[in-house]
Protein backbone atom coordinates (compact mmCIF):
# COMPACT_ATOMS: atom_id res chain seq x y z
CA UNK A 1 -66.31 -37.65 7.53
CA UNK A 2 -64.53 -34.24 6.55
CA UNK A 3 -66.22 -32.08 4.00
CA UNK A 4 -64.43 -32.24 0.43
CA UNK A 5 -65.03 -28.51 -0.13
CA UNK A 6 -63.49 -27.37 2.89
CA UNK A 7 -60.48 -30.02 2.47
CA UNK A 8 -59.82 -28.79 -0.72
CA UNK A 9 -59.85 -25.02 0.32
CA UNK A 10 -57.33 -25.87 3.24
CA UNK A 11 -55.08 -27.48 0.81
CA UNK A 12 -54.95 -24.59 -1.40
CA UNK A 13 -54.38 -22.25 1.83
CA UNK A 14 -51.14 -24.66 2.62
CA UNK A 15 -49.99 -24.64 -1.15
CA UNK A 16 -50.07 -20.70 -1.23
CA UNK A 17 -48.58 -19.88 2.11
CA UNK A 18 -45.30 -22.59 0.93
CA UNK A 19 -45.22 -20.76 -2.45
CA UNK A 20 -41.90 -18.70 -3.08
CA UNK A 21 -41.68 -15.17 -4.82
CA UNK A 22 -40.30 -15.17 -7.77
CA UNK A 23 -36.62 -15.93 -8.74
CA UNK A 24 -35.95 -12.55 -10.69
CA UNK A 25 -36.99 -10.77 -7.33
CA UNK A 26 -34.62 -12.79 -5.19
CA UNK A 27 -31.64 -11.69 -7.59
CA UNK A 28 -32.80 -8.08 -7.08
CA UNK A 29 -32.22 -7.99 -3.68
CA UNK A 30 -29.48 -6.02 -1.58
CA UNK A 31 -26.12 -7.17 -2.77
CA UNK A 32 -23.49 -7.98 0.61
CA UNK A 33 -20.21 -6.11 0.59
CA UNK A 34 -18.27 -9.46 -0.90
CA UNK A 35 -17.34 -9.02 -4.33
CA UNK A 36 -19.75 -10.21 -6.95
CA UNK A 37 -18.22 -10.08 -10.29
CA UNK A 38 -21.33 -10.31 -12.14
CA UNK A 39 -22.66 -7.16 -10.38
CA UNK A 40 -19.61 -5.11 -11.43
CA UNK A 41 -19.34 -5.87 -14.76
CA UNK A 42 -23.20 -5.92 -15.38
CA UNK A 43 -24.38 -3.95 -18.67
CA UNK A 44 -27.57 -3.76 -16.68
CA UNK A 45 -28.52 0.59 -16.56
CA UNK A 46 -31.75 -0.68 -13.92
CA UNK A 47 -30.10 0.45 -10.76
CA UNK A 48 -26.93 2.65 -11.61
CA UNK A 49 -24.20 2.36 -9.38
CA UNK A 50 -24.24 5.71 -7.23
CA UNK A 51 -22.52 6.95 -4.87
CA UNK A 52 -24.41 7.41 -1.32
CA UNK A 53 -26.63 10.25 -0.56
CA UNK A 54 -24.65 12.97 1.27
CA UNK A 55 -25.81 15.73 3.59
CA UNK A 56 -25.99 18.98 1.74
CA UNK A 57 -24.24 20.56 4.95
CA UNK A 58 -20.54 20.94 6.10
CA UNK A 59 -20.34 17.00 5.96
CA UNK A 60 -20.51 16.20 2.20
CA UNK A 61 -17.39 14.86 0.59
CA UNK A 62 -16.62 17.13 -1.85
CA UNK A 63 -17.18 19.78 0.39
CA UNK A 64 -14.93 18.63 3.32
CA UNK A 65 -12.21 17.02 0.78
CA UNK A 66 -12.20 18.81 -2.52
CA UNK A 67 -11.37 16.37 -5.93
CA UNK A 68 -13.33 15.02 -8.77
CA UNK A 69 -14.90 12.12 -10.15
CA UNK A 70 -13.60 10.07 -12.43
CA UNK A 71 -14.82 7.21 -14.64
CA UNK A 72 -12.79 4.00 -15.74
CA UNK A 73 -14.42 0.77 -18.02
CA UNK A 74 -15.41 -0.50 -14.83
CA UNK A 75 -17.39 2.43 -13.06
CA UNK A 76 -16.86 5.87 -11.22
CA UNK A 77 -14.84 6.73 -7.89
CA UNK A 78 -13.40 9.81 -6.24
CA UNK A 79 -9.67 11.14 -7.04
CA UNK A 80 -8.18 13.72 -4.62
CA UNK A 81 -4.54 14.45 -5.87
CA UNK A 82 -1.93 17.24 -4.03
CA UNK A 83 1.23 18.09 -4.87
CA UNK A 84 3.87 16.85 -2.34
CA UNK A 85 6.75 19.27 -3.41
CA UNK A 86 7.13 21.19 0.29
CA UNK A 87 7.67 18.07 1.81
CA UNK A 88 10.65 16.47 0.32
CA UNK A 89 12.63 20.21 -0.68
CA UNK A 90 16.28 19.37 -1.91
CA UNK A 91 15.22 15.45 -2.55
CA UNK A 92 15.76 16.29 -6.25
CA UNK A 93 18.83 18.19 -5.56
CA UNK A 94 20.97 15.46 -3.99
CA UNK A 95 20.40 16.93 -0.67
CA UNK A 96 20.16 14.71 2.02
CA UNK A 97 17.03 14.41 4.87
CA UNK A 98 17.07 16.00 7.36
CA UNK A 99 19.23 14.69 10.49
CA UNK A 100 17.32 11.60 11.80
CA UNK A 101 18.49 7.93 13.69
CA UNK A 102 21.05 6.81 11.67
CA UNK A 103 20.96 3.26 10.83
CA UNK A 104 23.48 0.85 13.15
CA UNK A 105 26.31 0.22 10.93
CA UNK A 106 29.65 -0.48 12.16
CA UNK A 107 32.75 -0.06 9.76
CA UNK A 108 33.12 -3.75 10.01
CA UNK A 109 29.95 -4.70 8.90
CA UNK A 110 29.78 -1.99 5.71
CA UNK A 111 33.11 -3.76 4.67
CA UNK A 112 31.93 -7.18 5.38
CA UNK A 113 28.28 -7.37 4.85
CA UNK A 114 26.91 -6.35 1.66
CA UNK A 115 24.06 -3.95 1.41
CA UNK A 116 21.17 -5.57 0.54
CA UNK A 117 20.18 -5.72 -3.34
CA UNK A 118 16.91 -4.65 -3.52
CA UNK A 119 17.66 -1.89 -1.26
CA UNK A 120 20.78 -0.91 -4.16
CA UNK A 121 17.81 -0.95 -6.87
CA UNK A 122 15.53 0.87 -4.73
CA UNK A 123 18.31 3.73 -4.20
CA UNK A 124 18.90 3.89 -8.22
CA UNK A 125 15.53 4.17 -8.67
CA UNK A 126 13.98 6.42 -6.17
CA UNK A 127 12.35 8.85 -6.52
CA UNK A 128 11.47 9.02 -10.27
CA UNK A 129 10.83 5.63 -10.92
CA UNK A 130 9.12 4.16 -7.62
CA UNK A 131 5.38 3.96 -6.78
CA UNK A 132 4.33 3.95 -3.38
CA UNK A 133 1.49 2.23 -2.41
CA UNK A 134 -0.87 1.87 0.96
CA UNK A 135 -4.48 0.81 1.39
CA UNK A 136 -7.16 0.76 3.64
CA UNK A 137 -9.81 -1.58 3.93
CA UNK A 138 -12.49 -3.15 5.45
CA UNK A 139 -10.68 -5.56 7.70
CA UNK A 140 -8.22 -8.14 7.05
CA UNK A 141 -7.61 -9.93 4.15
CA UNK A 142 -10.29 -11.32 2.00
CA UNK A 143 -12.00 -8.00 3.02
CA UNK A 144 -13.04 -5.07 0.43
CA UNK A 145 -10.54 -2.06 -0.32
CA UNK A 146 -12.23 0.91 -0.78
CA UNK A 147 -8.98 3.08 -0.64
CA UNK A 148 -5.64 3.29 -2.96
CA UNK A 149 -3.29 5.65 -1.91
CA UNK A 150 -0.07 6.06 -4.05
CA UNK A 151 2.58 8.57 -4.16
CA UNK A 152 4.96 8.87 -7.19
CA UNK A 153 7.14 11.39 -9.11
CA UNK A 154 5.28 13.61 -11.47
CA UNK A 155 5.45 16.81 -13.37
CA UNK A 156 5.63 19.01 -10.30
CA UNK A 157 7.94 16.90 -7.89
CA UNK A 158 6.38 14.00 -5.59
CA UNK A 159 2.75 14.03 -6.10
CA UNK A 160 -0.40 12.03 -3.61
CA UNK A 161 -2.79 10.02 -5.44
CA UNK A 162 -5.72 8.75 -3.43
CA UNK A 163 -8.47 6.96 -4.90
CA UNK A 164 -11.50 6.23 -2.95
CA UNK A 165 -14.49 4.00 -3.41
CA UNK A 166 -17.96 5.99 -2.43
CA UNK A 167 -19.46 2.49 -1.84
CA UNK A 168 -18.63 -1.24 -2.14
CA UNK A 169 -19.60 -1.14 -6.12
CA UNK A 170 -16.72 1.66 -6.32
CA UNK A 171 -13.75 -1.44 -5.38
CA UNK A 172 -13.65 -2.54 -9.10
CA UNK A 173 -12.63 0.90 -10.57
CA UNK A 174 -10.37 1.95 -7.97
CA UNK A 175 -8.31 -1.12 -8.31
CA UNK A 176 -8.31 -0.68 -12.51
CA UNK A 177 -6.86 2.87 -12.33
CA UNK A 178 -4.10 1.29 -9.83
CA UNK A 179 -3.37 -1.18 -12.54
CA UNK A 180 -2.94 2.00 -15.26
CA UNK A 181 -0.93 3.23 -12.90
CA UNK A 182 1.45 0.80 -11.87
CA UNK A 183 2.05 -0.16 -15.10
CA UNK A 184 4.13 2.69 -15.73
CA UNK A 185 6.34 2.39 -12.71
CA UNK A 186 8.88 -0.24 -12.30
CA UNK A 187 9.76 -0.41 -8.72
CA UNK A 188 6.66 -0.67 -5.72
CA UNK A 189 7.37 0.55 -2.32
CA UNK A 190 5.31 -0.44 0.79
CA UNK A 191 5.35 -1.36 4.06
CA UNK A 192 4.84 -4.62 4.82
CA UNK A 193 2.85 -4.66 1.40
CA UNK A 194 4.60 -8.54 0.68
CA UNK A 195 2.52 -10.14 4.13
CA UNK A 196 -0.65 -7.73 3.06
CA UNK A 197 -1.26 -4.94 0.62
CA UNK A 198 0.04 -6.87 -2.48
CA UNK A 199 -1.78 -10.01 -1.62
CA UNK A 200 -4.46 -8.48 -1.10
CA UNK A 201 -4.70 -5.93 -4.59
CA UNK A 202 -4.27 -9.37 -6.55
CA UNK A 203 -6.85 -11.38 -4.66
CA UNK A 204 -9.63 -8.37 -5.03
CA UNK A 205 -8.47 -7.83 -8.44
CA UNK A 206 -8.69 -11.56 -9.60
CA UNK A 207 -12.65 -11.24 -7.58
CA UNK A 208 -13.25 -8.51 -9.81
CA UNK A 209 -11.66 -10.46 -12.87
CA UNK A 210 -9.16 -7.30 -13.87
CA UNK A 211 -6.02 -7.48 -15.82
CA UNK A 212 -3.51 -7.47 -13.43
CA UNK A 213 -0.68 -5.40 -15.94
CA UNK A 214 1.60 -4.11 -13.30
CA UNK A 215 5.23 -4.04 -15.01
CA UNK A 216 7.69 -4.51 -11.92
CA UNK A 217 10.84 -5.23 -11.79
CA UNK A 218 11.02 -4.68 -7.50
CA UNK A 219 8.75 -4.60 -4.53
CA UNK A 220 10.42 -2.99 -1.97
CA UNK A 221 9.40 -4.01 1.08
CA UNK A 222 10.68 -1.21 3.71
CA UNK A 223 9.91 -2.79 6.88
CA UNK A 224 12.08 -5.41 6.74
CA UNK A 225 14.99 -2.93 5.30
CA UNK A 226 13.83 -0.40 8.28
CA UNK A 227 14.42 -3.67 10.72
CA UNK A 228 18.45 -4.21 9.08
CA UNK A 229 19.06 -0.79 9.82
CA UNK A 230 17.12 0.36 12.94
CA UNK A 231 16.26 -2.70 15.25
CA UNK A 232 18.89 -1.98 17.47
CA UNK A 233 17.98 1.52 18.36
CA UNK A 234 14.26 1.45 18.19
CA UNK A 235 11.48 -0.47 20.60
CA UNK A 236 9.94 -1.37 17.38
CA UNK A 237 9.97 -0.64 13.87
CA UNK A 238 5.87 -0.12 13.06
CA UNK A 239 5.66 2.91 11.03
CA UNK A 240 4.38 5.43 13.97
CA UNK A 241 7.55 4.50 15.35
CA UNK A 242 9.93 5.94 12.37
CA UNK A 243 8.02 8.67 11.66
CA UNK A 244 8.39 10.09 14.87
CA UNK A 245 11.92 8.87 15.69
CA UNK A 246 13.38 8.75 12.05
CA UNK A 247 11.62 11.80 10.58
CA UNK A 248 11.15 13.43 13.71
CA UNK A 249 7.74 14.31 13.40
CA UNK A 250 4.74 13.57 15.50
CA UNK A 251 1.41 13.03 13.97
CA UNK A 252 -1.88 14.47 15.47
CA UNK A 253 -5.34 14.17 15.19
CA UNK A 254 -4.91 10.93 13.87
CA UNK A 255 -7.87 7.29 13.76
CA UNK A 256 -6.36 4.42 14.98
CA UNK A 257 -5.98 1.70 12.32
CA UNK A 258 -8.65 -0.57 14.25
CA UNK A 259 -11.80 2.27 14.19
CA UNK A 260 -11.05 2.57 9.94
CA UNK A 261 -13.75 -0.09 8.59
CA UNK A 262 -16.34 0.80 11.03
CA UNK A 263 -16.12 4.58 9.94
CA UNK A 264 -15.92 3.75 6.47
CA UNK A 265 -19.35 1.47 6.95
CA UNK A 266 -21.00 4.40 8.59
CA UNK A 267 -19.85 6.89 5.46
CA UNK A 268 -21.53 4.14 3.39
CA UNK A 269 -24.74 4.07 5.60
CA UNK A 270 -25.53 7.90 5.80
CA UNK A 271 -22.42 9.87 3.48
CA UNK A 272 -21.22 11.86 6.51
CA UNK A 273 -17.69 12.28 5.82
CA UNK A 274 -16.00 13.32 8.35
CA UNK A 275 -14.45 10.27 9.28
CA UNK A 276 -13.48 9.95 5.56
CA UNK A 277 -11.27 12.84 5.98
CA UNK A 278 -9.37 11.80 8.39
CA UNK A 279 -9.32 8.21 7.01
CA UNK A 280 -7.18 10.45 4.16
CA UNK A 281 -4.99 12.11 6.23
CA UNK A 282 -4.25 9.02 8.03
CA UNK A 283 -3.04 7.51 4.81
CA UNK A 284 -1.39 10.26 3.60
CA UNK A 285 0.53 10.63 6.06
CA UNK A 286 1.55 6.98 5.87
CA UNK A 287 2.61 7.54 2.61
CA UNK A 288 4.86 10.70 3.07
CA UNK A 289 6.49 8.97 6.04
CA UNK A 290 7.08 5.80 3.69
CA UNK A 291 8.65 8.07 1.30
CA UNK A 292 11.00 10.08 4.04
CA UNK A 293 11.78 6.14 5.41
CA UNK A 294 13.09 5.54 1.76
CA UNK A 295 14.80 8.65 1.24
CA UNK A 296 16.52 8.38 4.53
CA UNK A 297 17.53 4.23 3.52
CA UNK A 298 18.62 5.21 0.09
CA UNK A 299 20.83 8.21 1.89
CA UNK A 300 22.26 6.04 4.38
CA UNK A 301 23.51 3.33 2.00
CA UNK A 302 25.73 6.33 -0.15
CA UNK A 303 26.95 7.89 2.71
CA UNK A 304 27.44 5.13 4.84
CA UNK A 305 29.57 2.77 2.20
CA UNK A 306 30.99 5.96 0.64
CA UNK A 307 32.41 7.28 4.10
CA UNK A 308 33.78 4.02 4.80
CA UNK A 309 37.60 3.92 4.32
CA UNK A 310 39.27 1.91 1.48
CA UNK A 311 41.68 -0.74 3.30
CA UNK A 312 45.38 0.22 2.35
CA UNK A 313 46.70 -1.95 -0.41
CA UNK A 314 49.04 -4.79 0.59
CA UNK A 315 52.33 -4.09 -0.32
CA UNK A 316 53.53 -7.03 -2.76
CA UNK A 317 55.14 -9.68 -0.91
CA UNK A 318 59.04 -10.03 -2.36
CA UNK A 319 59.51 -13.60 -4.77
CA UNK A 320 61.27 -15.87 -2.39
CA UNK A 321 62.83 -18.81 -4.28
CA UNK A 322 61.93 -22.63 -4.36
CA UNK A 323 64.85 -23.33 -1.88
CA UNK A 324 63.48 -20.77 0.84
CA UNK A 325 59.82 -21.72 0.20
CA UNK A 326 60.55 -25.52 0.71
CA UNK A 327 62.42 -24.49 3.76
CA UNK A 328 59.76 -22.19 5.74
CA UNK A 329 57.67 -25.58 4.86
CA UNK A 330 60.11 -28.06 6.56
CA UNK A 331 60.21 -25.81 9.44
CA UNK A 332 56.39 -25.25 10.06
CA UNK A 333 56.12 -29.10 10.03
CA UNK A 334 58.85 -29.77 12.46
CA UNK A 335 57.25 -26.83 14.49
């Protein structure tokens, strides 16, 4: 017969040990990188959203890539903006690039095929009114962004406009000051942006529940313009591949695109960034050569259709009479 004291005690034991903590401490917990909408637009001043800690040394952010931070409704991120002037001399001028691959265009086919009509708006609106865009994330799509690189005209020519997220809490404002921003462009440039960057700044932004308020009348997608006019001359058209065969340049010290979200995830872990700088040179440099790609397309669609020759007008054909018309008739059918 088992004792009733010690029956009871074990029971208790087994009761305790299955108890769970409390809810309130479960929702505390680490947040995962997916976007939780109630985290980013929490009122909640417990834990502040703040950036990572960063070694004091030579591999802080601010010291390796001077900027600021700024602060939208949403939160705080990091803003590093240079002037793009010495890279596109003469643009505003009317000049044109400088000698690359001209596009394959016969005389035939700039008479008979007509050029393509976003590529027409793109040419009357470049540069002034277009916004280039490229991002980087954490993987494919579905993934987090945690950079927004633009390039547009400003005050003192061209100018670069990164805007980077110190953590995954950062996404949410990044992606509001592209909305300010693109709402005051009318054309969007990118490459390939229709398969991926697009998509993917609506899905994130409709995670993060944000006004989408971009104003477009365009999106320019160059790679499949950069396909019309180059596929014939090139192995390829990915980007690498125009920049150094269209604008002639060769780009070093570069990361591969794959080695990106594992060296943002480490900046996130333990603030070294030195990967984050060359994250932002990568991307910058995607977004000058997207901007050279579109000033050399735009150039080659005035020079190209204005070089080609008008056909000589037909000389008008002399009024023959009923009689002679019904004639050449009868004779064609007995022919």
């Amino acid at each position: 017969m088992l004792n009733s004291d010690a029956l009871r005690q074990q029971l208790q034991r087994l009761q305790a040990a299955r108890t769970l903590p409390p809810r309130s401490h479960l929702l505390r917990g680490p947040q995962p990188p997916a976007c939780d909408t109630s985290a980013a637009n929490s009122t909640d001043q417990s834990e502040p959203a703040s950036p990572p800690s960063t070694p004091s040394g030579e591999a802080s952010l601010t010291k390796l890539v001077p900027g600021e931070v700024v602060e939208t409704s949403t939160g705080t991120h990091y803003r590093v903006v240079r002037s793009l002037s010495r890279w596109f001399q003469g643009l505003h001028t009317g000049e044109l690039p400088q000698p690359g691959l001209p596009p394959h265009v016969s005389s035939a086919d700039a008479q008979e095929r007509p050029v393509h009509p976003d590529l027409l708006s793109l040419q009357a609106a470049f540069p002034r009114d277009v916004l280039f865009m490229d991002l980087e994330t954490c993987g494919f799509a579905g993934s987090q962004i945690f950079l927004v690189g633009t390039l547009y005209h400003g005050e003192d020519g061209l100018m670069l406009d990164q805007r980077f997220a110190r953590d995954y809490r950062e996404e949410v404002s990044i992606l509001e000051a592209f909305w300010n921003l693109a709402a005051e462009r009318p054309v969007l440039a990118t490459f390939n942006g229709k398969s991926f960057d697009w998509p993917m700044v609506c899905d994130r932004s409709a995670c993060h529940r944000l006004r989408q308020l971009a104003a477009f009348n365009l999106h320019a997608d160059l790679l499949h313009h950069a396909r019309r006019a180059w596929k014939l001359q090139l192995p390829n058209c990915r980007l690498q591949t125009l920049e150094s065969r269209i604008c002639r340049r060769q780009r070093g010290n570069d990361i591969p695109g794959s080695q990106i979200p594992a060296a943002y995830h480490g900046f996130v872990r333990d603030g070294d960034a030195r990967p984050i700088r060359t994250i932002l040179y990568h991307n910058a440099m995607d977004l000058i050569t997207l901007a050279e790609v579109a000033w050399h397309l735009t150039a080659s669609v005035r020079t190209t259709h204005e070089d080609v020759p008008t056909p000589p007008a037909s000389e008008p054909a002399e009024q023959s009479s009923p009689a002679a018309t019904d004639a050449s008739r009868r004779s064609s059918s007995a022919a």
